[in-house]
N, C-alpha and C. Protein backbone atom coordinates (compact mmCIF):
# COMPACT_ATOMS: atom_id res chain seq x y z
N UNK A 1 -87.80 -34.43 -52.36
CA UNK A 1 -88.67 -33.30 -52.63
C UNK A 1 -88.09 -32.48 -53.77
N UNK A 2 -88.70 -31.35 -54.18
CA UNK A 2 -88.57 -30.80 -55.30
C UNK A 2 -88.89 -29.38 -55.12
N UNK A 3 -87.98 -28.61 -55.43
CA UNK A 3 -88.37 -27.16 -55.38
C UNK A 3 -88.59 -26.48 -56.45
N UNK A 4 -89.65 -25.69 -56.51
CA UNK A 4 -90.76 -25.43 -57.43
C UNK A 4 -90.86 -23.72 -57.72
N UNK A 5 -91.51 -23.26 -58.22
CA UNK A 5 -91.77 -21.80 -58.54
C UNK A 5 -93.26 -20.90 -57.46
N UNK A 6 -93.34 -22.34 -57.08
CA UNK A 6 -94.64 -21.39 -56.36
C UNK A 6 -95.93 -21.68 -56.42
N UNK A 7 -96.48 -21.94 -55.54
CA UNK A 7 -98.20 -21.85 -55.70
C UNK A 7 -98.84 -23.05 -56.06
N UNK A 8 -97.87 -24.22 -55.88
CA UNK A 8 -98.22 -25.56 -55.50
C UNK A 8 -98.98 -26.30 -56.98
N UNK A 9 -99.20 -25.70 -58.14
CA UNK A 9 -100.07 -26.12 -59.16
C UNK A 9 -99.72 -27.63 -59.54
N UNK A 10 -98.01 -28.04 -59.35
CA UNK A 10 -97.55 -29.13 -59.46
C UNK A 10 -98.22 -30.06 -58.96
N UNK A 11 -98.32 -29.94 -57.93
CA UNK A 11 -98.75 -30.82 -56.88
C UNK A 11 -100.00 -31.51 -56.38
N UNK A 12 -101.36 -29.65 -57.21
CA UNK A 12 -102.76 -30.06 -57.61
C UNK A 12 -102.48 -31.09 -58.56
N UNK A 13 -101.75 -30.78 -59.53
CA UNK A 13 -101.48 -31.89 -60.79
C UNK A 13 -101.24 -33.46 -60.50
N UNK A 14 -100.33 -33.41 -60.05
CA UNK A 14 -100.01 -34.62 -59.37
C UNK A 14 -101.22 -35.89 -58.69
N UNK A 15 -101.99 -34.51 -58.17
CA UNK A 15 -102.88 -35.07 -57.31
C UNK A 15 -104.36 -35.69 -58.14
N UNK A 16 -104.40 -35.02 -59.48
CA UNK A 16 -105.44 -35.61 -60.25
C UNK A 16 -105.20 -37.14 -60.91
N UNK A 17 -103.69 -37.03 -61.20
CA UNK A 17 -103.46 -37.93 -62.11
C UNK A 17 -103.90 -39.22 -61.66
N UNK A 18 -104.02 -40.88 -62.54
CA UNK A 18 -104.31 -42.03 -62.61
C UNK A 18 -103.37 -42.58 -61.44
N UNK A 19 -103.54 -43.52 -60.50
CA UNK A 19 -103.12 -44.20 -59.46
C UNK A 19 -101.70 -44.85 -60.42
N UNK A 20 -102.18 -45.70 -61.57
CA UNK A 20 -100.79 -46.09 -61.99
C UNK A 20 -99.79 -45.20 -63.12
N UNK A 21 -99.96 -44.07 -62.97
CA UNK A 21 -99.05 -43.25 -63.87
C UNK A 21 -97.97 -43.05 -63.40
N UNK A 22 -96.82 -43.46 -64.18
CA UNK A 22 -95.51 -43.31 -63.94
C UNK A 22 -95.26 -41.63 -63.75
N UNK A 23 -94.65 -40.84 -62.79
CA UNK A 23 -94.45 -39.82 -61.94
C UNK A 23 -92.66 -39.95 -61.74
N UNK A 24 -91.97 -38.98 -62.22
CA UNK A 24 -90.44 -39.07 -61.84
C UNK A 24 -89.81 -37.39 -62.24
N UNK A 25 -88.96 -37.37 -62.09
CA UNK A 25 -88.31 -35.46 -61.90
C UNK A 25 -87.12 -36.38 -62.67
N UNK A 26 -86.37 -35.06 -63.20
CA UNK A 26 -85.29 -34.83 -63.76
C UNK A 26 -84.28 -34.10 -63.87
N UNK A 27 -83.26 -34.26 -62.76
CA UNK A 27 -82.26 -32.96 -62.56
C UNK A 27 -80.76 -33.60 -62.84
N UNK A 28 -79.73 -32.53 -62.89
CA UNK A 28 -78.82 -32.73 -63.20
C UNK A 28 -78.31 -33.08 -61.27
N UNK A 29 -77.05 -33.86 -61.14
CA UNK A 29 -76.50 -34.36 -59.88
C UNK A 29 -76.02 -33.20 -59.14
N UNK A 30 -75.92 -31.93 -59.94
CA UNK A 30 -75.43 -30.46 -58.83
C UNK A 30 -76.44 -30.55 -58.08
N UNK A 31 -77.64 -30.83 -59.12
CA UNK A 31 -78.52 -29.73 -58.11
C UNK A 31 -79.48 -30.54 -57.01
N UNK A 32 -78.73 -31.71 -56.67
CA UNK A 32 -79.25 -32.61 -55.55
C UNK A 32 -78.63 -32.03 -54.38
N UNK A 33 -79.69 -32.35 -53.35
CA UNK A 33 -79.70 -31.12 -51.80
C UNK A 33 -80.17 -32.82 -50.80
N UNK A 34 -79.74 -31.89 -49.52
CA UNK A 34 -79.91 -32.52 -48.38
C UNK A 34 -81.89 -32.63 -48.23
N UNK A 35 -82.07 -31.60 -48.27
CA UNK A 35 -83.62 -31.13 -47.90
C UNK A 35 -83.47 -29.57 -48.69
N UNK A 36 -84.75 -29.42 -48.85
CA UNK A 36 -85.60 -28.45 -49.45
C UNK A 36 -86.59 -27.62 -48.43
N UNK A 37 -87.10 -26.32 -48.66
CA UNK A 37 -88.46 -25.88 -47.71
C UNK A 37 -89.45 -26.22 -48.08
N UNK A 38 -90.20 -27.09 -47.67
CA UNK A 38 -91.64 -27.58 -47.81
C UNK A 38 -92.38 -26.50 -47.53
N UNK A 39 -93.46 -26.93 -48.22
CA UNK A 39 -94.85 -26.56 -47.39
C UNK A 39 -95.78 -27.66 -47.28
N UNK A 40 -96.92 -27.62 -46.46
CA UNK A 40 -97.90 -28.70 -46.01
C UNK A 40 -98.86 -29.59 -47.48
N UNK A 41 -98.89 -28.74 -48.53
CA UNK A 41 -99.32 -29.11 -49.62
C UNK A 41 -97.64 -29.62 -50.94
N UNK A 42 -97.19 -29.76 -50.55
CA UNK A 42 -96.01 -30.44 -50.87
C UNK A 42 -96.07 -31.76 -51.28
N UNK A 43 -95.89 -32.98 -52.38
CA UNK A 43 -95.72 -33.79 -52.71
C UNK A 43 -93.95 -34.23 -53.19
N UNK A 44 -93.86 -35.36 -52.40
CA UNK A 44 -92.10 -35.89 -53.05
C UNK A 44 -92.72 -36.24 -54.39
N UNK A 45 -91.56 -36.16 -55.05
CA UNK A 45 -91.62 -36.98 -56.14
C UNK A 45 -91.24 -38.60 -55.69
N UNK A 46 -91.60 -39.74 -56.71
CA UNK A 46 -91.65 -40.99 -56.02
C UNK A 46 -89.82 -41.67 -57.05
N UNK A 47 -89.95 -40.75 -58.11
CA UNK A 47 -88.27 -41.46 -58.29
C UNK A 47 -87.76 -40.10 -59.12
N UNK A 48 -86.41 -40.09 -59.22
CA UNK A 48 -85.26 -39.28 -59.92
C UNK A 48 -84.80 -39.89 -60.75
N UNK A 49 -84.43 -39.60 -62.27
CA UNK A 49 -83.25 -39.33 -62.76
C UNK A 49 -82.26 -37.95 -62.79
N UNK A 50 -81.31 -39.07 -62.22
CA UNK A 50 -80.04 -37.80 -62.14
C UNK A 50 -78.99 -37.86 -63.14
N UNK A 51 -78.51 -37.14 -64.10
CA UNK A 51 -77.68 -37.05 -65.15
C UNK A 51 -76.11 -36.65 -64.52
């Protein structure tokens, strides 16, 4: 999962895009966590690069 600024717009986004569009996040290895606070409109991301 991925923690965000708020108000889920990511996630509308996410939700429009093409079935085969490549989808991935990009963080540095600090800032990898056990778990995050969800909410019910929440999407994982489907892969990471971690630097």
């Amino acid at each position: 999962m991925r923690l965000g600024y708020g108000g889920g717009n990511y996630d509308r986004f996410l939700r429009e895009l093409r079935s085969d569009a490549v989808v991935c996040g990009i963080a540095f290895q600090e800032q990898e966590v056990e778990a995050v606070p969800t909410e019910p409109h929440d999407l994982a991301l489907p892969k990471i690069i971690v630097a």
